[in-house]
Structure formats: structure tokens, C-alpha cells
C-alpha atoms as a PDB file:
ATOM      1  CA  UNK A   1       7.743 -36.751  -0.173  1.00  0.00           C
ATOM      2  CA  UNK A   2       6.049 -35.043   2.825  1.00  0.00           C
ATOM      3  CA  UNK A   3       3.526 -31.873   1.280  1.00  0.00           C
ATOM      4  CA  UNK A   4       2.553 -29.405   3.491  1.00  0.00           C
ATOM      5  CA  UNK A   5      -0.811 -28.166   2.202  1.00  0.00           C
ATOM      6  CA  UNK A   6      -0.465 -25.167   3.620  1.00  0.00           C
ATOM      7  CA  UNK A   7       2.055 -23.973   1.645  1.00  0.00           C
ATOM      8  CA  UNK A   8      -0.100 -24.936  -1.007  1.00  0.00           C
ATOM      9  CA  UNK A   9      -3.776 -24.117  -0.755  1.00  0.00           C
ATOM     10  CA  UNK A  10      -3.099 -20.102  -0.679  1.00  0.00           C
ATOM     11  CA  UNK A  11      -5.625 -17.955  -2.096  1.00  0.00           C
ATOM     12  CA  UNK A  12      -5.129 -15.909  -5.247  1.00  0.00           C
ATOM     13  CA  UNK A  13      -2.483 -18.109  -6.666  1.00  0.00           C
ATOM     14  CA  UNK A  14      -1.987 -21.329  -8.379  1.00  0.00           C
ATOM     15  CA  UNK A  15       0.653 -23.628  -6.491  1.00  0.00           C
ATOM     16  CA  UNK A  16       3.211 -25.828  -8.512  1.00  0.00           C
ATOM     17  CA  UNK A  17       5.491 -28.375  -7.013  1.00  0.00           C
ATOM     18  CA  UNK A  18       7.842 -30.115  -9.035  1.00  0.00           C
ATOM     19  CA  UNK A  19      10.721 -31.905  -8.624  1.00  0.00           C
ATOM     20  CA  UNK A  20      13.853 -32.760 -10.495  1.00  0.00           C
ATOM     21  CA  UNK A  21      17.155 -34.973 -10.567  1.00  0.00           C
ATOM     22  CA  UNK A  22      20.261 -32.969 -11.385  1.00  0.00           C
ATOM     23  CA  UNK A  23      23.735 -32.888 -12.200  1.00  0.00           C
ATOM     24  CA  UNK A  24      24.682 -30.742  -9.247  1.00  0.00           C
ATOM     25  CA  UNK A  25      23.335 -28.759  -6.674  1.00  0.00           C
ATOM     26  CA  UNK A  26      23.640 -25.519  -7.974  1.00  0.00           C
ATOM     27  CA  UNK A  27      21.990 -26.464 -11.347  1.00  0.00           C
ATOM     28  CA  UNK A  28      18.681 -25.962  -9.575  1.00  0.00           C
ATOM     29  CA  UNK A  29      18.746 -22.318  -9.872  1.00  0.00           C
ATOM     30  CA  UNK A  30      18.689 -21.637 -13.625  1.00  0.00           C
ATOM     31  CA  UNK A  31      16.323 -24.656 -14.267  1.00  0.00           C
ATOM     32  CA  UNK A  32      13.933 -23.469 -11.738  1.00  0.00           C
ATOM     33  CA  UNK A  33      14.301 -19.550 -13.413  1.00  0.00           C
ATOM     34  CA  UNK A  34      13.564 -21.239 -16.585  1.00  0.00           C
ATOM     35  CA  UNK A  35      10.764 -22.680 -15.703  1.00  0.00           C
ATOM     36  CA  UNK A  36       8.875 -20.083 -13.845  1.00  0.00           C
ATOM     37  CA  UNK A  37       9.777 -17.891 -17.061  1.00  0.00           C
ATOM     38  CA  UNK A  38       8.009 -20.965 -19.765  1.00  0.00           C
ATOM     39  CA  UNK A  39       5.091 -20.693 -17.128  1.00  0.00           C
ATOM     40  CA  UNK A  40       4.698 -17.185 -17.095  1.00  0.00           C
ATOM     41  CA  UNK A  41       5.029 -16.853 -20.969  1.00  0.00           C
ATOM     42  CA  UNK A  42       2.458 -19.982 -21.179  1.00  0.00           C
ATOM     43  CA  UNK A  43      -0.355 -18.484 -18.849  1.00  0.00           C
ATOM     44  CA  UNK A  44       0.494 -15.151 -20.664  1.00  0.00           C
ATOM     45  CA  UNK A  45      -0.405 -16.694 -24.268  1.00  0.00           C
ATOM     46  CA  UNK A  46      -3.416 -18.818 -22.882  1.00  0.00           C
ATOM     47  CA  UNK A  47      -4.834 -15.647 -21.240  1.00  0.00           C
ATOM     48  CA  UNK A  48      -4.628 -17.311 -17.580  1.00  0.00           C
ATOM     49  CA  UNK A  49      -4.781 -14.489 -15.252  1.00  0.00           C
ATOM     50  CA  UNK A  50      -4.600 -15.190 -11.215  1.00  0.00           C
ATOM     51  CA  UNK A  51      -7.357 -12.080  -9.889  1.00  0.00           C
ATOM     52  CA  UNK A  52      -5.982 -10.749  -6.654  1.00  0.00           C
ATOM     53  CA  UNK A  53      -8.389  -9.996  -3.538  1.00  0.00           C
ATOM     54  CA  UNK A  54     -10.092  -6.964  -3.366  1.00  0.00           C
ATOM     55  CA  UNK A  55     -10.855  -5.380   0.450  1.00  0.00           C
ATOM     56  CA  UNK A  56     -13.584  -2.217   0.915  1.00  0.00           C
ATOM     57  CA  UNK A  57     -12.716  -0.264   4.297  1.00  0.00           C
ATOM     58  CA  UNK A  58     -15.244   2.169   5.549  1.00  0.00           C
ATOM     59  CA  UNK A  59     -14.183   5.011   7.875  1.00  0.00           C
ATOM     60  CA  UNK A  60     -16.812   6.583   9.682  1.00  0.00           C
ATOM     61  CA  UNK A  61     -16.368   9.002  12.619  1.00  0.00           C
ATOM     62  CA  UNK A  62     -15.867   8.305  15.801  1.00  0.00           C
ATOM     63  CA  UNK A  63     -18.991   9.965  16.738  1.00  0.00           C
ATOM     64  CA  UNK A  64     -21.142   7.452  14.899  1.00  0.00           C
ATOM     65  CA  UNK A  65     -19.324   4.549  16.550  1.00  0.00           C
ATOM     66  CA  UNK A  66     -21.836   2.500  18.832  1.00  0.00           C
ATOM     67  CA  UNK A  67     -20.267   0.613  21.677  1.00  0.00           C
END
């Protein structure tokens, strides 16, 4: 299996991967949905929270700008 770690490595998040053998192709969708909701309640009971970046912007005038 071929991981691109860019995908992965993204900041303010925790990446999963998983994989899984099914029936049929379109079992995926409720399996995945079911998962992501155990997670979620999981992280919610343990207290996990993911913080989310924070940016300051000043605005000055233009008249204070120095080239």
C-alpha cells in the first residue's frame, strides 16, 4: 500500500488510515460512517480535543507603512 504522507502529516488534526475487506463495494460507506461516529464518541469520552490554529492580523495605516 503506497501512503502519501502528505495527506497525512496535516496540522491540527489526527490522521487515521485503515483498511478493510468487504462484502461489496458499497458496504464501505456505512462502515466507514460508523466508525468515524465510535471515534468521535471515543475522543469525546476520553476528553481528546484536536486545538485549531490561531492567526493575529494587525492593520495599521497606510501612512505608517515603511517601504
Amino acid at each position: 500500500m503506497d501512503i502519501d504522507l502528505k495527506r497525512i502529516l496535516i496540522p491540527s488534526a489526527i490522521a487515521l488510515l485503515s483498511a478493510s475487506i468487504l462484502k461489496e463495494f458499497v458496504d464501505q460507506y456505512p462502515v466507514q460512517h460508523e466508525l468515524r461516529k465510535r471515534i468521535f464518541k471515543r475522543f469525546k469520552e476520553e476528553g481528546v480535543e484536536i486545538p485549531f490554529p490561531h492567526r493575529t492580523v494587525y492593520l495599521r495605516e497606510e501612512k505608517d507603512w515603511k517601504c
